[in-house]
C-alpha atoms as a PDB file:
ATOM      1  CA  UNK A   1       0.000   0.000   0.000  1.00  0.00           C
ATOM      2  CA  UNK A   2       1.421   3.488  -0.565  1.00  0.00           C
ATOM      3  CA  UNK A   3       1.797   5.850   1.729  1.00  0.00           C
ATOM      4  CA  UNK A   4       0.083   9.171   1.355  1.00  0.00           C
ATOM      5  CA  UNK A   5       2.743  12.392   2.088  1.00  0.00           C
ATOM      6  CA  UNK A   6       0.869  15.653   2.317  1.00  0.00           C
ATOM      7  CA  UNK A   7       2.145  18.844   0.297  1.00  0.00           C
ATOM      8  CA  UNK A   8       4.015  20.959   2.103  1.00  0.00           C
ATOM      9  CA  UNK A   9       1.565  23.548   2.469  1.00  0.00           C
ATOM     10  CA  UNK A  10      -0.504  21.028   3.511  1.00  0.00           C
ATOM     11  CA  UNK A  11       1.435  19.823   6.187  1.00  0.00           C
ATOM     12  CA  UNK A  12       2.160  23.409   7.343  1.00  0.00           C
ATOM     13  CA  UNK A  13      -1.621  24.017   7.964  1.00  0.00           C
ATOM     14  CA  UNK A  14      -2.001  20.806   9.502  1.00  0.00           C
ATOM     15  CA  UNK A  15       0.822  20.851  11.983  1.00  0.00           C
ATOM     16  CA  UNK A  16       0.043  24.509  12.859  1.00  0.00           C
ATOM     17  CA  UNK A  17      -3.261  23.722  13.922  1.00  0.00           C
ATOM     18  CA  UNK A  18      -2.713  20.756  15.630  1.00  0.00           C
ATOM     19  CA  UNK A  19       0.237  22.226  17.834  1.00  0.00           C
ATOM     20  CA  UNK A  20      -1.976  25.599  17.841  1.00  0.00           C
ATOM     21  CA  UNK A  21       0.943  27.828  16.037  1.00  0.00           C
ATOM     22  CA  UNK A  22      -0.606  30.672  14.260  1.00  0.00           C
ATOM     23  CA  UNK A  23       1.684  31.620  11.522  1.00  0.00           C
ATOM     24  CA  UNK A  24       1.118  35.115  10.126  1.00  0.00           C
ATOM     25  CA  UNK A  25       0.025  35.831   6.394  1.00  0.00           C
ATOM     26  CA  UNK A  26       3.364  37.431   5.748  1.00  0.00           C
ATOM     27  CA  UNK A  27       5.360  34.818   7.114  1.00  0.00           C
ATOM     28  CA  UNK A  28       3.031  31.393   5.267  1.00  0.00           C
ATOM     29  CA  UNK A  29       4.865  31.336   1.839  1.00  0.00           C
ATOM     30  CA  UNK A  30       7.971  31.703   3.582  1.00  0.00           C
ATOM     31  CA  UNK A  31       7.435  29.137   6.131  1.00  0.00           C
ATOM     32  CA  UNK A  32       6.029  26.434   3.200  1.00  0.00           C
ATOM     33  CA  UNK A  33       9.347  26.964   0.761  1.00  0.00           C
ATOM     34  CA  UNK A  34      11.086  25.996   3.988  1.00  0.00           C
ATOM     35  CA  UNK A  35       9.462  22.972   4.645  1.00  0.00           C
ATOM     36  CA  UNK A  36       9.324  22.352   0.816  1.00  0.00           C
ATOM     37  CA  UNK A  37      13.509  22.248   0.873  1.00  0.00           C
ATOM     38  CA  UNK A  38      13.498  20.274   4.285  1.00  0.00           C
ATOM     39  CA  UNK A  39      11.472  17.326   2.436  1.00  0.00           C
ATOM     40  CA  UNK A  40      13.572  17.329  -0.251  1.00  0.00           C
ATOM     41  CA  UNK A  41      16.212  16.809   2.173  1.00  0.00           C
ATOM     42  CA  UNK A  42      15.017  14.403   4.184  1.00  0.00           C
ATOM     43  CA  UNK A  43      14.434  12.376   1.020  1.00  0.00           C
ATOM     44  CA  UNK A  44      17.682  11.955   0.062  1.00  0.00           C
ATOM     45  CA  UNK A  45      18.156  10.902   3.476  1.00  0.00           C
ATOM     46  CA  UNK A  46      15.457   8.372   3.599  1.00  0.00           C
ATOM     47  CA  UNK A  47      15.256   6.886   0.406  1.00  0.00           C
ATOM     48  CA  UNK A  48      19.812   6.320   0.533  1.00  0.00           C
ATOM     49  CA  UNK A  49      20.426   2.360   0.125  1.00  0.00           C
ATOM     50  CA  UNK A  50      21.773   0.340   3.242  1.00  0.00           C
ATOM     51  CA  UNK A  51      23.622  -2.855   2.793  1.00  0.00           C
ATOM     52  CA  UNK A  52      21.308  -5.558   4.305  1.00  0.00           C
ATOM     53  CA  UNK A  53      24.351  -6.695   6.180  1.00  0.00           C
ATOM     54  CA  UNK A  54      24.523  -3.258   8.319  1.00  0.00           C
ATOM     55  CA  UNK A  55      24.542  -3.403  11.734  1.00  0.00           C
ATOM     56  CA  UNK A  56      24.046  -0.844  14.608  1.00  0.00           C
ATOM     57  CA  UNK A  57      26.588   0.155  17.074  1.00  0.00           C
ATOM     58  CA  UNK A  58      26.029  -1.125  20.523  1.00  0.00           C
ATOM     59  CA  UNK A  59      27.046   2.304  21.954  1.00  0.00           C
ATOM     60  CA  UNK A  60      27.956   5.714  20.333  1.00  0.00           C
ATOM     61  CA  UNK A  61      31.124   6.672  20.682  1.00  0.00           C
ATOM     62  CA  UNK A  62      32.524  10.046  18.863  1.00  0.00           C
END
């Protein structure tokens, strides 16, 4: 099944409401190109190939 992902301004609306964050006209377009650049982002991220033989690391260690 594939999974629905809102439009950005879509999501803006959504989570602004639901966390009760009024965002001013002014500000809106601003605030949706944002989030429009921070999906593309995050798709790169999420959508990167893993080996299937990856494993995690026990403990973090810098």
């Amino acid at each position: 099944m594939a999974e629905t992902v809102p439009t950005p301004t879509e999501y803006v609306d959504t989570i602004s409401k639901l966390v009760d964050l009024p965002i001013a006209p002014e500000h809106r377009p601003g605030v949706i190109q944002n989030f429009e650049r921070i999906m593309a982002i995050a798709k790169l991220v999420t959508e990167f190939p893993l080996p299937e033989n990856l494993e995690t690391a026990p403990i973090f260690e810098p």
